[in-house]
N, C-alpha and C. Protein backbone atom coordinates (compact mmCIF):
# COMPACT_ATOMS: atom_id res chain seq x y z
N UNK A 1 -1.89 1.47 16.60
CA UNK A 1 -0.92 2.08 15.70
C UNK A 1 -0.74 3.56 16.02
N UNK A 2 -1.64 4.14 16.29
CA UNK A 2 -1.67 5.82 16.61
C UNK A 2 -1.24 5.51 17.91
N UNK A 3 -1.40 5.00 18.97
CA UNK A 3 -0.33 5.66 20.03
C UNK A 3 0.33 5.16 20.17
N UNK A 4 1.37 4.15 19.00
CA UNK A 4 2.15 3.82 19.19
C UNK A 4 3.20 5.31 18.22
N UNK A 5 2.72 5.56 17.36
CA UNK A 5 3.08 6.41 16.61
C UNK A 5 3.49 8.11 17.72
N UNK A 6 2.39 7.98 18.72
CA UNK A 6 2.02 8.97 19.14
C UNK A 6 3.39 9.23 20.20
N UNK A 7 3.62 7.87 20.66
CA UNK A 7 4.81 7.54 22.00
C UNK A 7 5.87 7.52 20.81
N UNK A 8 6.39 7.33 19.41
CA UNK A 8 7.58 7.29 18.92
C UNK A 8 8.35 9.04 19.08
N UNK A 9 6.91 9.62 18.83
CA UNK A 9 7.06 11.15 18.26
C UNK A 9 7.46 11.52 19.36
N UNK A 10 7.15 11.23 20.51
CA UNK A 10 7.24 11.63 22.01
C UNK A 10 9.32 11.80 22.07
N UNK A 11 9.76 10.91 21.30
CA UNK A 11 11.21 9.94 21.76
C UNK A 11 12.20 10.99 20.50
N UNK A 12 11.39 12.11 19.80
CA UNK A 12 12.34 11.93 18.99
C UNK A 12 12.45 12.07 17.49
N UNK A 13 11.72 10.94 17.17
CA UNK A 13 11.97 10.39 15.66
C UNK A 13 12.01 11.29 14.89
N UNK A 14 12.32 11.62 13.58
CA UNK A 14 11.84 12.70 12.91
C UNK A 14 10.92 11.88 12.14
N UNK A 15 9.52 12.49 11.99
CA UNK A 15 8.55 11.79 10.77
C UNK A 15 8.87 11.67 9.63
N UNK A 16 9.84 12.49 8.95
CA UNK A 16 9.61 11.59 7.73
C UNK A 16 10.23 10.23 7.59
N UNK A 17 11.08 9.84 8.56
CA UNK A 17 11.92 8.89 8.45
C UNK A 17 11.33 7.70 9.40
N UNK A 18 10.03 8.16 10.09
CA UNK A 18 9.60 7.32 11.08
C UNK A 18 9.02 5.73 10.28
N UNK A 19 8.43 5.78 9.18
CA UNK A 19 7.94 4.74 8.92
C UNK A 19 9.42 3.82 8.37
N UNK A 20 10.59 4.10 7.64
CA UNK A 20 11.51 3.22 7.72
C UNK A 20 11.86 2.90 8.92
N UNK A 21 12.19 3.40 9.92
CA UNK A 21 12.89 3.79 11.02
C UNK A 21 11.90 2.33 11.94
N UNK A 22 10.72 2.56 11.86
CA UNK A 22 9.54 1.34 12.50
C UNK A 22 10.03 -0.27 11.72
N UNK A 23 9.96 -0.31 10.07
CA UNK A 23 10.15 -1.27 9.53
C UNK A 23 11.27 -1.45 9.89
N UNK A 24 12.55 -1.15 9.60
CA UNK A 24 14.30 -1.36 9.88
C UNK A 24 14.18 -2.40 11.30
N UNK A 25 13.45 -1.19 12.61
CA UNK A 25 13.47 -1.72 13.72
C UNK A 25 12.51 -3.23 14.65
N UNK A 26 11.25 -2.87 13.42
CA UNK A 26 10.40 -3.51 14.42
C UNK A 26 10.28 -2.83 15.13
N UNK A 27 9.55 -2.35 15.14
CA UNK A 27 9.07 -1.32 16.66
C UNK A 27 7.55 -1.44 16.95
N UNK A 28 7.19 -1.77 15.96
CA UNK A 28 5.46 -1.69 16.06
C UNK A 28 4.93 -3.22 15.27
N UNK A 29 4.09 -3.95 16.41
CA UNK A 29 4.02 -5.25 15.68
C UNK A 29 2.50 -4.98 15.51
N UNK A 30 1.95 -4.98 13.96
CA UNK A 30 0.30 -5.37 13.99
C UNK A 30 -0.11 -6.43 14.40
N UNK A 31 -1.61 -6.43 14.57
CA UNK A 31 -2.50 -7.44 14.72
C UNK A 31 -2.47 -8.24 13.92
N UNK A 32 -2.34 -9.84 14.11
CA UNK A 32 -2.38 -10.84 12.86
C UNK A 32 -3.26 -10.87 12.23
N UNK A 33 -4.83 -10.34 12.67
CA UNK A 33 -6.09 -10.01 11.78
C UNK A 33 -6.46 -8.33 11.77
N UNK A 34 -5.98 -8.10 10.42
CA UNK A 34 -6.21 -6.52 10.22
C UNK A 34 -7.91 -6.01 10.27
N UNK A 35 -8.30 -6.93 9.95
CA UNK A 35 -10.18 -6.79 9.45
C UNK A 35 -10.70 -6.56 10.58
N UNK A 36 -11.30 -5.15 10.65
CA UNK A 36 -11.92 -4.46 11.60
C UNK A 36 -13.35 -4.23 11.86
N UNK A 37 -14.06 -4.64 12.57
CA UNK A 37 -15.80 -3.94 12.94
C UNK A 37 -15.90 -3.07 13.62
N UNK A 38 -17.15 -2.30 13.56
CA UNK A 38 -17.55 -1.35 14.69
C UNK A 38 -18.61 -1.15 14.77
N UNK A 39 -19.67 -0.38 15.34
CA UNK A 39 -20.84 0.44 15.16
C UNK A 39 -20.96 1.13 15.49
N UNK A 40 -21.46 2.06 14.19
CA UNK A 40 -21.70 3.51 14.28
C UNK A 40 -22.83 4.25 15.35
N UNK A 41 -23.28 3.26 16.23
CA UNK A 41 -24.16 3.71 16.97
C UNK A 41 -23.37 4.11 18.25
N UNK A 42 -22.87 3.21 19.03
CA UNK A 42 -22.52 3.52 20.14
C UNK A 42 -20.87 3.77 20.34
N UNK A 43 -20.58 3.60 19.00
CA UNK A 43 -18.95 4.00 18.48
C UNK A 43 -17.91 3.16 19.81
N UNK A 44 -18.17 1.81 20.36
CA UNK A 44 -18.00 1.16 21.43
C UNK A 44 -16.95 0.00 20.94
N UNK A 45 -17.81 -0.60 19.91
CA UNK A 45 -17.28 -2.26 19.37
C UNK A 45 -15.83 -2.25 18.80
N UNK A 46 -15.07 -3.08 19.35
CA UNK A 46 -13.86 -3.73 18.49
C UNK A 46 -13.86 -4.41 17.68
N UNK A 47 -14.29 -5.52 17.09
CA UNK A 47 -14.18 -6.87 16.94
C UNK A 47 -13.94 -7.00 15.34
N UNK A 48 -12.87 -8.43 15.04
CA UNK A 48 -12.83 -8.59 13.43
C UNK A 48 -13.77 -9.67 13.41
N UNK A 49 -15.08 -10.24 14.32
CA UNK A 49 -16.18 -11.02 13.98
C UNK A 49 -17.04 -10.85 13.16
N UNK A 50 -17.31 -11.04 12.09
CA UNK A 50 -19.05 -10.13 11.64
C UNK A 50 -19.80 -10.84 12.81
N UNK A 51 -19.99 -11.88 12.90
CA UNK A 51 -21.25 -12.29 13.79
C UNK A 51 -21.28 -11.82 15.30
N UNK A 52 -20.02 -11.23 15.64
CA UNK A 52 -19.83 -10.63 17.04
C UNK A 52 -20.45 -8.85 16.76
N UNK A 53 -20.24 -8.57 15.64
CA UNK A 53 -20.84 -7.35 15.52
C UNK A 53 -22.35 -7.45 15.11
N UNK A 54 -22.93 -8.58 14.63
CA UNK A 54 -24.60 -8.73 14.40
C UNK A 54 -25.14 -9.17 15.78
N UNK A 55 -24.61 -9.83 16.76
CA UNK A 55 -25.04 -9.73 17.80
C UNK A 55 -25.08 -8.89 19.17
N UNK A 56 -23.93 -7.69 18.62
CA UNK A 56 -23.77 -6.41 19.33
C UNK A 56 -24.99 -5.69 18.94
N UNK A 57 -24.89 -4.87 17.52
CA UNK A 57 -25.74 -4.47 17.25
C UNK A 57 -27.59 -4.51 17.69
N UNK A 58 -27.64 -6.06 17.48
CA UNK A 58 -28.90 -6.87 18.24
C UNK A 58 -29.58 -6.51 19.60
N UNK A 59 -28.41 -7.08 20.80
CA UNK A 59 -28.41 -7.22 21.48
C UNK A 59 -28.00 -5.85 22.26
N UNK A 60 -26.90 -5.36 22.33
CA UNK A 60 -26.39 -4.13 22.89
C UNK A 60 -27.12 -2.61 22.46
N UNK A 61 -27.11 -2.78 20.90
CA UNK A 61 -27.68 -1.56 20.30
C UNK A 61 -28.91 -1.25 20.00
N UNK A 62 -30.22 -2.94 19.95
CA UNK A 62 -31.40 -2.83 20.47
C UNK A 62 -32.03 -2.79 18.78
N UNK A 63 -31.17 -2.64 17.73
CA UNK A 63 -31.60 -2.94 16.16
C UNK A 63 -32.09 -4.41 15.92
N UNK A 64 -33.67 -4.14 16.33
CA UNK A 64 -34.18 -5.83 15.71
C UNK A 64 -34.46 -6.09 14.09
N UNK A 65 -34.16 -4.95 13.40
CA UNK A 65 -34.62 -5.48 12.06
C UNK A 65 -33.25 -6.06 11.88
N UNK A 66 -33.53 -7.28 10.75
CA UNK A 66 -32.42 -7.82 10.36
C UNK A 66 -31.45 -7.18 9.27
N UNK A 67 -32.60 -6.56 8.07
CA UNK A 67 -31.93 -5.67 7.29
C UNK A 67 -31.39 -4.57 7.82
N UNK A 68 -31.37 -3.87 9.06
CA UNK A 68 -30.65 -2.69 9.29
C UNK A 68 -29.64 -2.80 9.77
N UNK A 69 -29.35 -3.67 10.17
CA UNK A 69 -27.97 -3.78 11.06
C UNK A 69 -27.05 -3.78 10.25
N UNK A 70 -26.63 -4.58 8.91
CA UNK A 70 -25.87 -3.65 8.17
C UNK A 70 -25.08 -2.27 7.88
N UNK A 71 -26.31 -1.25 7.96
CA UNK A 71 -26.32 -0.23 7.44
C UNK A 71 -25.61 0.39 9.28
N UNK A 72 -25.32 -0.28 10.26
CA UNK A 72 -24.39 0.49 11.38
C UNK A 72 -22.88 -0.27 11.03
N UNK A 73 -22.85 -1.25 10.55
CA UNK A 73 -21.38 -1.89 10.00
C UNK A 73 -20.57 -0.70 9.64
N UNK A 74 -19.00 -0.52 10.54
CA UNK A 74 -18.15 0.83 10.45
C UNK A 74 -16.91 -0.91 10.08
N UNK A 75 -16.15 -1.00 8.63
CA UNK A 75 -15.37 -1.27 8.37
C UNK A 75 -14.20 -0.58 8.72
N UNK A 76 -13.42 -1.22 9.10
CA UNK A 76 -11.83 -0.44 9.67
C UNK A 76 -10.76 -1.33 9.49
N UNK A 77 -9.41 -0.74 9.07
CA UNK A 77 -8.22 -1.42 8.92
C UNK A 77 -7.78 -1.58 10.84
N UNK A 78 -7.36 -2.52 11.71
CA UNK A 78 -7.10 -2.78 12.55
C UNK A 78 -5.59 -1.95 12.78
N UNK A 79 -4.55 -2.09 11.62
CA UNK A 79 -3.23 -1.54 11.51
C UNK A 79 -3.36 0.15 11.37
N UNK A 80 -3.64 0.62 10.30
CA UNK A 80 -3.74 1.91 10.12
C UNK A 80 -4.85 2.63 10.41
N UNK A 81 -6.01 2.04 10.77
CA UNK A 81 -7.20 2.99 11.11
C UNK A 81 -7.89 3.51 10.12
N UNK A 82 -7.58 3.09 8.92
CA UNK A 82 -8.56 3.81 7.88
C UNK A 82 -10.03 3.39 7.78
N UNK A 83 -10.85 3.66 7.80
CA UNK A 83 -12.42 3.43 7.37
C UNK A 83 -12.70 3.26 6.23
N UNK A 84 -13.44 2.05 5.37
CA UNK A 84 -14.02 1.86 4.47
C UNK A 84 -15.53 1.75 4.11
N UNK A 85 -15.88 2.26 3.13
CA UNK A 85 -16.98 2.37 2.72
C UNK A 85 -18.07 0.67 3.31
N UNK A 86 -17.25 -0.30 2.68
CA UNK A 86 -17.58 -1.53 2.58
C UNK A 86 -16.52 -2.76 3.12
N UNK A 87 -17.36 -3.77 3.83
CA UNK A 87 -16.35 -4.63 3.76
C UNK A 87 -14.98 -5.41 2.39
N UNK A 88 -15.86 -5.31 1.60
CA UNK A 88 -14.82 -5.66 0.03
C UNK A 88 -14.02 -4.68 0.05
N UNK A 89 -14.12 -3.00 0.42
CA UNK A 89 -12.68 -2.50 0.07
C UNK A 89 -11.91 -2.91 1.24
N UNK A 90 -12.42 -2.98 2.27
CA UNK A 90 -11.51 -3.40 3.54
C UNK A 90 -10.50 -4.76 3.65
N UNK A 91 -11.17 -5.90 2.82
CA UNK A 91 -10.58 -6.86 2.26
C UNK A 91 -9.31 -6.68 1.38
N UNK A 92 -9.82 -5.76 0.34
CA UNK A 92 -9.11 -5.38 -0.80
C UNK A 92 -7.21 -4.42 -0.05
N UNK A 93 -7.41 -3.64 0.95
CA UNK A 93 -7.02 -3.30 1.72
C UNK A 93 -6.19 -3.85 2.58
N UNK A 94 -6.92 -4.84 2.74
CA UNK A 94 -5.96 -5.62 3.48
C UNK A 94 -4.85 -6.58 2.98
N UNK A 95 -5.42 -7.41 1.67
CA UNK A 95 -4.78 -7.92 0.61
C UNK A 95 -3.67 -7.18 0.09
N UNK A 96 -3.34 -6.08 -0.32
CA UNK A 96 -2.53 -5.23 -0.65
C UNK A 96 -1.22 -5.32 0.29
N UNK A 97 -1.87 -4.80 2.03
CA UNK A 97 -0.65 -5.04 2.55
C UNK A 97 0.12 -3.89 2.58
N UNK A 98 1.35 -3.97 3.46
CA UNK A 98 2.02 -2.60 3.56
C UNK A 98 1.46 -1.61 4.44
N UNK A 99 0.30 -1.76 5.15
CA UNK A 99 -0.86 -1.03 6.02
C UNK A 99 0.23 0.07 7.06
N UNK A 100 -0.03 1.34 6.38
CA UNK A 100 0.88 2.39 7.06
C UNK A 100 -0.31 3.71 7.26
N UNK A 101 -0.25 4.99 8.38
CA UNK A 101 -1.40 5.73 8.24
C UNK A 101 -0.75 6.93 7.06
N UNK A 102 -1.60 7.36 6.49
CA UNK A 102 -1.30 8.47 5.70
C UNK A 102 -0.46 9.83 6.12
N UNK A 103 0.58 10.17 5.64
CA UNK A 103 1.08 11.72 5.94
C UNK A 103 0.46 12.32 6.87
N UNK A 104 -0.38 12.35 6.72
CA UNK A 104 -1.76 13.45 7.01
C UNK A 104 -1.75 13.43 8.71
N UNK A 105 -2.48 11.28 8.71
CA UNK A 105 -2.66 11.50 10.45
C UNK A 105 -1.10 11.49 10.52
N UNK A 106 -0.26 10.86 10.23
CA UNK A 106 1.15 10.85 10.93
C UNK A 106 1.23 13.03 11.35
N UNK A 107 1.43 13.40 10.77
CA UNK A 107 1.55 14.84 10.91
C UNK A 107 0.24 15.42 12.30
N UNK A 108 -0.73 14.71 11.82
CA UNK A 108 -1.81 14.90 13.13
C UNK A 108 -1.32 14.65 14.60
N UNK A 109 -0.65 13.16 14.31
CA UNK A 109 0.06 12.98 15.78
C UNK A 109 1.04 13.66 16.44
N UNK A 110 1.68 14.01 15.19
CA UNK A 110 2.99 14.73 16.14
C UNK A 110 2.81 16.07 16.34
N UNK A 111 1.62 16.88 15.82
CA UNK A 111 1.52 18.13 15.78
C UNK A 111 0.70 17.42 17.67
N UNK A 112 -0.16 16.80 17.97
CA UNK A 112 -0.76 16.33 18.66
C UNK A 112 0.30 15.91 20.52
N UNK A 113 1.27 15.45 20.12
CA UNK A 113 2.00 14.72 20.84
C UNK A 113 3.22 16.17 21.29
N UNK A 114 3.24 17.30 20.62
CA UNK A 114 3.85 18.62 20.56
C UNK A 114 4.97 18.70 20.93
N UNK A 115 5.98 17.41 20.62
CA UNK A 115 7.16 17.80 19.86
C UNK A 115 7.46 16.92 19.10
N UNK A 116 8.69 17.60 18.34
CA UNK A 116 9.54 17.09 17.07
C UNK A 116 10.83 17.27 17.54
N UNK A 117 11.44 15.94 16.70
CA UNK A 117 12.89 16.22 16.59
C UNK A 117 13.47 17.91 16.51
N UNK A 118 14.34 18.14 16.96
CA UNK A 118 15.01 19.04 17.22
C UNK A 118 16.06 19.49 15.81
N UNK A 119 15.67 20.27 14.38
CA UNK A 119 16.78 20.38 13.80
C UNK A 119 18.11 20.89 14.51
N UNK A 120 19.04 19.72 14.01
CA UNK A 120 20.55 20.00 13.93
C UNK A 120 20.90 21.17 12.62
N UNK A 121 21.45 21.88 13.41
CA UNK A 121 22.54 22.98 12.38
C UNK A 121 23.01 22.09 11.27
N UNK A 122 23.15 22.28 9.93
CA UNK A 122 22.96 21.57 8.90
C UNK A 122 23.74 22.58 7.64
N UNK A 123 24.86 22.44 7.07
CA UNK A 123 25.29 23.05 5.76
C UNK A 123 23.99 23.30 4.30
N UNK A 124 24.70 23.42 3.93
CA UNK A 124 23.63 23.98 2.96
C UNK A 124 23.37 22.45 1.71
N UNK A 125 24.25 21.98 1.31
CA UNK A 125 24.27 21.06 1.18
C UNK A 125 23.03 19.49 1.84
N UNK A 126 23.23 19.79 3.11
CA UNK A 126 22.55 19.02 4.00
C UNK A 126 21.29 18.95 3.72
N UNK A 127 20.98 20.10 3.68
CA UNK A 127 19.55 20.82 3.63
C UNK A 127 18.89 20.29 2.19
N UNK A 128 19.81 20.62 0.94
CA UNK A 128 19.30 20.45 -0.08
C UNK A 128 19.10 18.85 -0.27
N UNK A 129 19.82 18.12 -0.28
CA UNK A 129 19.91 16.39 -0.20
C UNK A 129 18.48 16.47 0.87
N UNK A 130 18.58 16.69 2.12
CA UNK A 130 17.01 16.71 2.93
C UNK A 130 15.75 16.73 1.85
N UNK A 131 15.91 17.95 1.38
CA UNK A 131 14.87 18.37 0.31
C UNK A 131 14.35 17.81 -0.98
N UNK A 132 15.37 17.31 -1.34
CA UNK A 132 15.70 16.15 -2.29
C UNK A 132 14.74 14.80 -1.87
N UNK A 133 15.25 14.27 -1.02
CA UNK A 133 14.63 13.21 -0.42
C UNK A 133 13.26 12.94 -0.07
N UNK A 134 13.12 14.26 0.43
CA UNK A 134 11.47 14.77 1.12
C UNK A 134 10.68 14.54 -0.29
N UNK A 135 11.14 15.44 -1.55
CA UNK A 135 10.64 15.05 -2.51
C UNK A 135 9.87 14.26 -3.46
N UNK A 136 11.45 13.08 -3.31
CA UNK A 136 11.18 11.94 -4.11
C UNK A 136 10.17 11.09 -2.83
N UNK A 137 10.51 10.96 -1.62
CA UNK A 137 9.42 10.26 -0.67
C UNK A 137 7.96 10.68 -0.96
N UNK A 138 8.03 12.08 -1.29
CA UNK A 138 6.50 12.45 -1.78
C UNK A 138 5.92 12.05 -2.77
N UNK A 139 7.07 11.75 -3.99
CA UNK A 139 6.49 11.25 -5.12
C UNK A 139 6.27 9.89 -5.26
N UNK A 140 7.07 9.23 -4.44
CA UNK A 140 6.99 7.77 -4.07
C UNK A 140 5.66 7.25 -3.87
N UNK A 141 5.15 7.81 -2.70
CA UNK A 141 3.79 7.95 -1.79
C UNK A 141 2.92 8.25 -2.47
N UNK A 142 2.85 8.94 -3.45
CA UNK A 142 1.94 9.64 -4.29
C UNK A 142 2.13 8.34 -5.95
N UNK A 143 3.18 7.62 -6.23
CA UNK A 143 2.81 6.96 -6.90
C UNK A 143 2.27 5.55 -6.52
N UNK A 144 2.47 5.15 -4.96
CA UNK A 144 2.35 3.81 -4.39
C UNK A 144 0.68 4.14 -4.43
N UNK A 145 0.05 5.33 -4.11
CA UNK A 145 -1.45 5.63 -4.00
C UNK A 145 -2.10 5.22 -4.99
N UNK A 146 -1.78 5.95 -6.18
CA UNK A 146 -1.92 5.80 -7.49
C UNK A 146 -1.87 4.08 -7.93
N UNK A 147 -1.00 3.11 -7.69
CA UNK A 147 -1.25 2.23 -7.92
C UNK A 147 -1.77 1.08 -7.36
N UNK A 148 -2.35 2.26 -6.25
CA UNK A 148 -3.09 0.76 -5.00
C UNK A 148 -4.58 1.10 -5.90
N UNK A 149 -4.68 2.57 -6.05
CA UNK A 149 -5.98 2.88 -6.75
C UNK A 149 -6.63 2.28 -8.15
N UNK A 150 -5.01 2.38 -8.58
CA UNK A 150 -5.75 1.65 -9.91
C UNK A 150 -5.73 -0.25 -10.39
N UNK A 151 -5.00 -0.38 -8.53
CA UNK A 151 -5.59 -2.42 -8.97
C UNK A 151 -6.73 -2.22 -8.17
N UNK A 152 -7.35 -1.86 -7.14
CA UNK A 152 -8.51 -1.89 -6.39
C UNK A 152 -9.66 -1.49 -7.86
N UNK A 153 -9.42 -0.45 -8.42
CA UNK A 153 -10.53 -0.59 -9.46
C UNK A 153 -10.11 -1.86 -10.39
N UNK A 154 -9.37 -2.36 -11.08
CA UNK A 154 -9.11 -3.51 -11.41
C UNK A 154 -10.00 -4.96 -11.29
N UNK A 155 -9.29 -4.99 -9.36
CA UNK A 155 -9.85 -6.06 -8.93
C UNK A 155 -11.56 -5.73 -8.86
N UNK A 156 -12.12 -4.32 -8.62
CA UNK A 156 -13.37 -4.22 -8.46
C UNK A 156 -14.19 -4.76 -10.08
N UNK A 157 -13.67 -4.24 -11.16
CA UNK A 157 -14.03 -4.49 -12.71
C UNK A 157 -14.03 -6.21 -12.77
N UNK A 158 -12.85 -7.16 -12.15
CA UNK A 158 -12.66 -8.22 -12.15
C UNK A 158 -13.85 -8.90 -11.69
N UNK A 159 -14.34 -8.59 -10.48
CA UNK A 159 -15.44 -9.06 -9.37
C UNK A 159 -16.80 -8.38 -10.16
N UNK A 160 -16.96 -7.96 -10.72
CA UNK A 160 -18.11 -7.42 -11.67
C UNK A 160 -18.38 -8.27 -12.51
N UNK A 161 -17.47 -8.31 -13.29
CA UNK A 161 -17.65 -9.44 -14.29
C UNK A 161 -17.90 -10.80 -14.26
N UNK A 162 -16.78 -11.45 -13.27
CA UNK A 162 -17.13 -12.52 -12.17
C UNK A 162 -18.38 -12.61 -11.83
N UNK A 163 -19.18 -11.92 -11.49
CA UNK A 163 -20.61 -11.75 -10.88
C UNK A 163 -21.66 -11.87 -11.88
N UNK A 164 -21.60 -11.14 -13.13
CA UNK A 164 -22.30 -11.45 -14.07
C UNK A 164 -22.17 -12.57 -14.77
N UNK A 165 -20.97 -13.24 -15.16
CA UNK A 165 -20.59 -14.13 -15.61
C UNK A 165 -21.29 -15.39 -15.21
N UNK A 166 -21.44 -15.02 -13.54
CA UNK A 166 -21.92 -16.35 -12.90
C UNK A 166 -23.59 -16.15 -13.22
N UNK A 167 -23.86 -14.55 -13.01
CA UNK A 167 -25.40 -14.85 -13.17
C UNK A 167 -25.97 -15.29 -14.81
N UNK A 168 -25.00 -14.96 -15.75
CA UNK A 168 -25.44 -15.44 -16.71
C UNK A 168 -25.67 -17.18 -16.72
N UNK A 169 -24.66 -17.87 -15.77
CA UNK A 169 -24.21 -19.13 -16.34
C UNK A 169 -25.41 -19.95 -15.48
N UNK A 170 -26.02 -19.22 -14.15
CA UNK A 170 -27.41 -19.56 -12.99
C UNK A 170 -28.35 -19.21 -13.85
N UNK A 171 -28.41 -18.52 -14.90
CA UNK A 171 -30.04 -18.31 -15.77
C UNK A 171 -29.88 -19.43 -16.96
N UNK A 172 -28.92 -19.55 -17.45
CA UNK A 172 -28.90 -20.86 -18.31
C UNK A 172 -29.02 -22.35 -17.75
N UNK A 173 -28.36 -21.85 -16.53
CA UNK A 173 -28.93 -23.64 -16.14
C UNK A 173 -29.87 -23.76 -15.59
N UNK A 174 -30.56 -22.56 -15.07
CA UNK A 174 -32.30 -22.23 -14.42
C UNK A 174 -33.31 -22.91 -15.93
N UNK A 175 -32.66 -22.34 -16.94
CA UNK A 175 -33.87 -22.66 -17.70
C UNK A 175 -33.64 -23.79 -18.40
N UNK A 176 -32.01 -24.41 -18.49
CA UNK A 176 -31.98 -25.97 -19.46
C UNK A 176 -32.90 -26.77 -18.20
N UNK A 177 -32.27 -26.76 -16.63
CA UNK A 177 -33.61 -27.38 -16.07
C UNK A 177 -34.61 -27.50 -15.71
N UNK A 178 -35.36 -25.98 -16.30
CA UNK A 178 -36.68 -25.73 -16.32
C UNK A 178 -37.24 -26.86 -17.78
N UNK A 179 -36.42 -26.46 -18.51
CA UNK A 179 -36.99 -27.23 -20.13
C UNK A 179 -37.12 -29.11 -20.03
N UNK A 180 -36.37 -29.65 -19.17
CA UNK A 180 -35.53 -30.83 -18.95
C UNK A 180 -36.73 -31.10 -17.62
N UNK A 181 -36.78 -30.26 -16.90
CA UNK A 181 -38.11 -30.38 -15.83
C UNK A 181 -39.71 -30.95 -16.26
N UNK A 182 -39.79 -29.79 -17.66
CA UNK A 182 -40.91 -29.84 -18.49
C UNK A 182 -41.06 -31.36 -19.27
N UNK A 183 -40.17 -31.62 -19.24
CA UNK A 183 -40.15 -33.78 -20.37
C UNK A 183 -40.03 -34.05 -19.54
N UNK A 184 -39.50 -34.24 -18.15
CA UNK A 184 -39.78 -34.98 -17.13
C UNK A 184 -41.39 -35.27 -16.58
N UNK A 185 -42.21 -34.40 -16.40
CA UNK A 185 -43.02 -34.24 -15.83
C UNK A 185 -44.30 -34.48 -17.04
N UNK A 186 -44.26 -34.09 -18.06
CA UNK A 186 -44.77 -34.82 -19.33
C UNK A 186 -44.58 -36.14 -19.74
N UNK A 187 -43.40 -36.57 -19.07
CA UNK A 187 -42.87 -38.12 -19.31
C UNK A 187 -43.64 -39.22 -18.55
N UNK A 188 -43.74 -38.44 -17.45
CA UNK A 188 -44.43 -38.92 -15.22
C UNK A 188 -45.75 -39.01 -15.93
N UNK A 189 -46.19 -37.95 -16.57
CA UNK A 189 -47.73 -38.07 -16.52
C UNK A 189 -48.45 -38.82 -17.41
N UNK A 190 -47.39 -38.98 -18.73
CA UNK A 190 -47.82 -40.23 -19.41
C UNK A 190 -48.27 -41.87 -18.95
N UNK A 191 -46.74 -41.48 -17.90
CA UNK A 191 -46.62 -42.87 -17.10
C UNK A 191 -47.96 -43.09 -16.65
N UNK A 192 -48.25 -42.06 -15.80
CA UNK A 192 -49.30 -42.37 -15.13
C UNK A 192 -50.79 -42.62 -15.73
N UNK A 193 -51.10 -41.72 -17.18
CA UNK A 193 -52.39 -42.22 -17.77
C UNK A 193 -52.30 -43.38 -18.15
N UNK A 194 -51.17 -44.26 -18.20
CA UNK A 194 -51.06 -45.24 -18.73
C UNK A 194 -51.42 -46.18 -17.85
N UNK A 195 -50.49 -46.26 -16.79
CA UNK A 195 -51.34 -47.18 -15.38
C UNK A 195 -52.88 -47.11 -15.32
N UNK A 196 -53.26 -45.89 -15.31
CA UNK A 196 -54.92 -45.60 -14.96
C UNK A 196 -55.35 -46.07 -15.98
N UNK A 197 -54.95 -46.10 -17.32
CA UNK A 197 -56.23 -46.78 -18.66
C UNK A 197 -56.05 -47.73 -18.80
C-alpha cells in the first residue's frame, strides 16, 4: 500500500483527493487476507499464518520456550500497515473494513516521494470551496475515527461479557457434575458392598 501510494504521489495526484481518486479508479488492489504476522526479533516475517509465525520464531529466531513466542507476535493490517497491540484488535480492524493509511503516513509519503501536485492559479472563490472541503474531509475523518473507536470498545465490552457469561455457565456445570458425580459414585459403591456381603 505505501509504495503504491508512494508511485501515485510520484504521478501527480493531489493527496487530499488521492484516496477517492484510488477507490473511483481502482488503482490499488489489497490482499484478499488483510491479517498480518511478524516478529519483532528479526523484523524479517510476512505471513497471515499464526502457525507459520510459531514455527519462524522456533526455528529461525531460536525461542524454545513455548510461552514466549507470543510475546515477539507484531500484529499488522496487510492493507494499511497499522500495528496492533493484539491479534483481537487486528481482527476487529479488519472486520470494520474500509482499510486506508492515516493522514499522517499519507503526508509522510509524499513529503518522502518530494513532489506534489503543482497548484494551478485559482480565483479566490476556488480557494475558499478548496478550504471548505479540506475541512469537512477533516471532520469526516475525524468522525469515521471516533466511530470505529467507539464500536471496537463496544465489541470489546461485548466479548467481556461473552467471556464471563460462559465462565459463569463452565462453573455451574463443573459443579451440578461434580454433585451428580458424588450419587454416582455413592450409588457404584453401594453396588458394590452389596455384591461383596
Amino acid at each position: 500500500m505505501e509504495e503504491a501510494i508512494s508511485h501515485l504521489a510520484k504521478f501527480g495526484i493531489d493527496r487530499v483527493e488521492l484516496q477517492q481518486k484510488v477507490k473511483d479508479c481502482n488503482l490499488i488492489k489489497l490482499p484478499t487476507n488483510l491479517i498480518g504476522f511478524s516478529c519483532d526479533i528479526c523484523k524479517m516475517l510476512d505471513t497471515n499464518i499464526e502457525k507459520e509465525f510459531n514455527i519462524h520464531v522456533k526455528e529461525e529466531c531460536k525461542v524454545t520456550a513455548k510461552e514466549e513466542r507470543a510475546q515477539h507476535l507484531v500484529s499488522f493490517c496487510r492493507g494499511c500497515h497499522a500495528r496492533f497491540r493484539c491479534k483481537f484488535e487486528l481482527q476487529q480492524h479488519v472486520w470494520v473494513g474500509g482499510c486506508w493509511p492515516s493522514m499522517m503516513v499519507v503526508n509522510r509519503l509524499y513529503d518522502m516521494s518530494g513532489r506534489e501536485v503543482v497548484d494551478k492559479p485559482r480565483d479566490k472563490a476556488d480557494k475558499e470551496k478548496m478550504e471548505s472541503l479540506q475541512t469537512m474531509l477533516k471532520e469526516k475523518n475525524l468522525k469515521l475515527e471516533k466511530i470505529k473507536s467507539e464500536n471496537r470498545k463496544q465489541r470489546e465490552a461485548y466479548w467481556a461479557e461473552f467471556v464471563n457469561k460462559t465462565k459463569v455457565l463452565q462453573t455451574n456445570e463443573d459443579r451440578k457434575c461434580g454433585e451428580l458425580q458424588k450419587e454416582i459414585d455413592k450409588i457404584t459403591s453401594e453396588i458394590d458392598n452389596k455384591k461383596r456381603g
